[in-house]
Protein backbone atom coordinates (compact mmCIF):
# COMPACT_ATOMS: atom_id res chain seq x y z
CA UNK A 1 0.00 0.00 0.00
CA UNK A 2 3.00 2.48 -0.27
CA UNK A 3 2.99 4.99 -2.63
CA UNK A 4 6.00 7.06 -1.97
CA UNK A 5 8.70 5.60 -0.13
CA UNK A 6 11.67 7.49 1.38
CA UNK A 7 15.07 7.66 0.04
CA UNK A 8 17.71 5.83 2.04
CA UNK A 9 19.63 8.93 3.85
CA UNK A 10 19.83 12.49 3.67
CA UNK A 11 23.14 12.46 1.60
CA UNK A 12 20.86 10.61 -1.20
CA UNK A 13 17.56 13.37 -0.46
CA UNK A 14 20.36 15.76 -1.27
CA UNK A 15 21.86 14.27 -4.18
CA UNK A 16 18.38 14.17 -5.99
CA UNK A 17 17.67 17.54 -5.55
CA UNK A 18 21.03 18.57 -6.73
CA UNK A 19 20.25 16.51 -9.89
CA UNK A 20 17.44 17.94 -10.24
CA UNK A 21 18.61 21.31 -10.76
CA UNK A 22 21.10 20.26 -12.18
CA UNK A 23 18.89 18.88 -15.02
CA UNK A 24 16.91 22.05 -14.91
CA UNK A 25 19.88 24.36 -15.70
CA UNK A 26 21.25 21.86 -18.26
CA UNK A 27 17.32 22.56 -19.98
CA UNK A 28 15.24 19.56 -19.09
CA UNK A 29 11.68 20.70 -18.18
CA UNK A 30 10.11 19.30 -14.75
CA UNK A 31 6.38 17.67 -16.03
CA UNK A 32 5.73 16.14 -12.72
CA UNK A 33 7.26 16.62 -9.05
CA UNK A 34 10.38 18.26 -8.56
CA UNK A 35 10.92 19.19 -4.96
CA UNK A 36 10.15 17.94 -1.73
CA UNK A 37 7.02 15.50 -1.01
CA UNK A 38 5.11 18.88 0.92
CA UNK A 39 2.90 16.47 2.65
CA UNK A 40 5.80 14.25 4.56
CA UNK A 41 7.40 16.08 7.36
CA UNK A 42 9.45 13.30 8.77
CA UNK A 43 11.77 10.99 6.64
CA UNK A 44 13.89 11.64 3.32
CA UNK A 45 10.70 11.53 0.77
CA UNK A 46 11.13 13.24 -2.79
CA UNK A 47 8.07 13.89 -5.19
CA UNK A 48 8.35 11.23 -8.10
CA UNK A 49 9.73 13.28 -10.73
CA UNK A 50 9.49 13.35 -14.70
CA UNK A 51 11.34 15.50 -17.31
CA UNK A 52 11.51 16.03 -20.89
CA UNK A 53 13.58 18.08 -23.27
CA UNK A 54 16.33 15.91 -21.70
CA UNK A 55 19.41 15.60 -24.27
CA UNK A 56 22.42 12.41 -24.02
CA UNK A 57 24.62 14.27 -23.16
CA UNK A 58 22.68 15.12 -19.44
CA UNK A 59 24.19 14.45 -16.11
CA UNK A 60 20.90 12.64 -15.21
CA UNK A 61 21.52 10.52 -18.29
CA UNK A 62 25.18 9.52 -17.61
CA UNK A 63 24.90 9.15 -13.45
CA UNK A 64 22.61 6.97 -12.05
CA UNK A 65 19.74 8.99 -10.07
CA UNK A 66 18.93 6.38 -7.48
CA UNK A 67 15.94 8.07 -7.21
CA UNK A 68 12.35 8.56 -8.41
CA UNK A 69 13.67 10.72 -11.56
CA UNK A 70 12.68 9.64 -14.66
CA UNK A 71 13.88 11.63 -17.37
CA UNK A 72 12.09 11.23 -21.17
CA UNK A 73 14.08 11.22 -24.61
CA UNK A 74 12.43 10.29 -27.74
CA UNK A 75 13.93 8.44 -31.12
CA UNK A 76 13.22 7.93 -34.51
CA UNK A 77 13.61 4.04 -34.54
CA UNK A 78 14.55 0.93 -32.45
CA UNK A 79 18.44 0.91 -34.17
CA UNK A 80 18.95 4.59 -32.64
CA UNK A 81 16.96 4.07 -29.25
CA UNK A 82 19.87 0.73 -28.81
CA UNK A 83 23.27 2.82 -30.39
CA UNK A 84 22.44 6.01 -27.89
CA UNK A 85 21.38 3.61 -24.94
CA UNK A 86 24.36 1.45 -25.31
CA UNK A 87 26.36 4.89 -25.59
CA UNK A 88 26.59 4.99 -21.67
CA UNK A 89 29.04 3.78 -19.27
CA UNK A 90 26.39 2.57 -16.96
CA UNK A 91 24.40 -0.85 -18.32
CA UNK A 92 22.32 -2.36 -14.92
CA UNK A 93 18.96 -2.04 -16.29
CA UNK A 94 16.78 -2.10 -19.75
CA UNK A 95 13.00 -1.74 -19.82
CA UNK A 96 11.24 -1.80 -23.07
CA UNK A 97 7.50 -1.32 -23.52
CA UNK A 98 6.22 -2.62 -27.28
CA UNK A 99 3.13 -4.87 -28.10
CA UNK A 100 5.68 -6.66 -30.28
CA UNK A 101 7.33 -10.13 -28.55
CA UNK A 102 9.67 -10.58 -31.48
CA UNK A 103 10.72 -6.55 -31.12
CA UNK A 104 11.73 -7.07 -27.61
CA UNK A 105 13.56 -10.02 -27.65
CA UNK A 106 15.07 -8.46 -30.56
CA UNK A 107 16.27 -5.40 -28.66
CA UNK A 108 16.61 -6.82 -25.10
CA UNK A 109 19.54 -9.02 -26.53
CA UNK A 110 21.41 -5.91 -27.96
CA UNK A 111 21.13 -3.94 -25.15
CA UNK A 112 24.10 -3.83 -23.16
CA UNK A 113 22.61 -4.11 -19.48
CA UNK A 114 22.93 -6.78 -16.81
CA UNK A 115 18.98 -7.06 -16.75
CA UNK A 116 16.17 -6.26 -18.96
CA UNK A 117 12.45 -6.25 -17.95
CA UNK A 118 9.67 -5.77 -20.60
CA UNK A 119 6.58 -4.17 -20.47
CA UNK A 120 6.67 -4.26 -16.38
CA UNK A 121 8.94 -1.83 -13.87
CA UNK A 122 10.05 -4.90 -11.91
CA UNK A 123 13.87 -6.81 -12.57
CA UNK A 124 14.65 -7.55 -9.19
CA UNK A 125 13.62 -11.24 -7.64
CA UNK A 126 15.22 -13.34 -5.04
CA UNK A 127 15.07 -16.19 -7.64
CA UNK A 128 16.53 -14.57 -10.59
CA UNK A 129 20.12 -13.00 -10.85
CA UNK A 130 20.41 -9.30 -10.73
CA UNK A 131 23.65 -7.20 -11.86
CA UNK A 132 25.03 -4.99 -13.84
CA UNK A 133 27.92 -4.25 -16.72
CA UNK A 134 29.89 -1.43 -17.58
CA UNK A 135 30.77 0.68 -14.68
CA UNK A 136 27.34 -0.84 -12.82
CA UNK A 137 28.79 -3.56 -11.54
CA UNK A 138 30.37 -7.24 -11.63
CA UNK A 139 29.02 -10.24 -10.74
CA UNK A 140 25.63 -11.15 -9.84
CA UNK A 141 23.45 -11.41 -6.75
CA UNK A 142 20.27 -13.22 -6.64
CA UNK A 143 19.08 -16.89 -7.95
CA UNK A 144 21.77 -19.64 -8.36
CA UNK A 145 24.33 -17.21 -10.31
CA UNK A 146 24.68 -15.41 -7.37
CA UNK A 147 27.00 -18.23 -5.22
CA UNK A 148 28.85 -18.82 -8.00
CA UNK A 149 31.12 -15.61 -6.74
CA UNK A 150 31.82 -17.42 -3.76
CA UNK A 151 33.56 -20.71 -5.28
CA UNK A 152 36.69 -21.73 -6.42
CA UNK A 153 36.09 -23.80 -9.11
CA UNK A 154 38.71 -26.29 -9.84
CA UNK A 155 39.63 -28.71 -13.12
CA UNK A 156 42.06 -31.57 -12.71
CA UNK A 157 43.41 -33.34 -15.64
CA UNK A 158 44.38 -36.49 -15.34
CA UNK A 159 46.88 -38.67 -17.55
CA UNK A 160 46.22 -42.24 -17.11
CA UNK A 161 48.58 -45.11 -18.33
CA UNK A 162 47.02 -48.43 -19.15
């Protein structure tokens, strides 16, 4: 029954509202939110907040928020959406939206992200591996990848004489 949870400390409370106007002065226009959730006065809670007019070359594009910012850039075709998306030195998540199954299998497998959810906000299951590439992270947590960091795994050859 939550609909707005609080961010994790007041370091992160900060950080989003320094990205935020950050994302402002760089030109992205605030549709939704921006600021301070008016009706919490305890905890670290920020307003769920959209932009557009956001550009690549954004600080909210290239850092990860870790918050509820959600900036909007629009594309011409899938090819162009995948080159600017893979253009990133962050890769932990993909989500793709489409009414076509062969479309996102098509794209999930070119994007370069540790996970890729498609038409539903949710990656993240005990059951199922969860990670990132690029400067996201290494390795995987989650599901039976995830003990596979914590064994040495060993091959012995042997020669036999008969």
């Amino acid at each position: 029954d939550t609909l707005l949870g609080p961010l994790c400390t007041k370091q992160r409370l900060e950080g989003v509202e320094k990205l935020v106007e950050t994302t402002k002065k760089e030109g992205g226009n605030v549709l939704l939110g921006g600021k301070r959730a008016a009706n919490f006065n305890k905890g670290y809670f920020y307003e769920p907040t959209i932009f557009d007019e956001v550009k690549d070359n954004f600080t909210i594009i290239k850092e990860e928020p870790f918050g509820p910012l959600v900036p909007i850039l629009t594309f011409k075709d899938t090819d162009e959406v995948v080159k600017r998306a893979n253009n990133n030195d962050l890769g932990l998540a993909s989500y793709i939206y489409t009414n076509s199954l062969e479309k996102a299998h098509k794209v999930s497998e070119r994007m370069e992200t540790g996970t890729c959810a498609v038409n539903h906000p949710t990656i993240a299951f005990a059951e199922v591996p969860f990670g990132g590439m690029k400067q996201t992270g290494y390795g995987r947590e989650g599901g039976s990848m995830a003990i596979k960091d914590y064994l040495n795994i060993k091959y012995t050859h042997f020669g036999l004489n008969y």
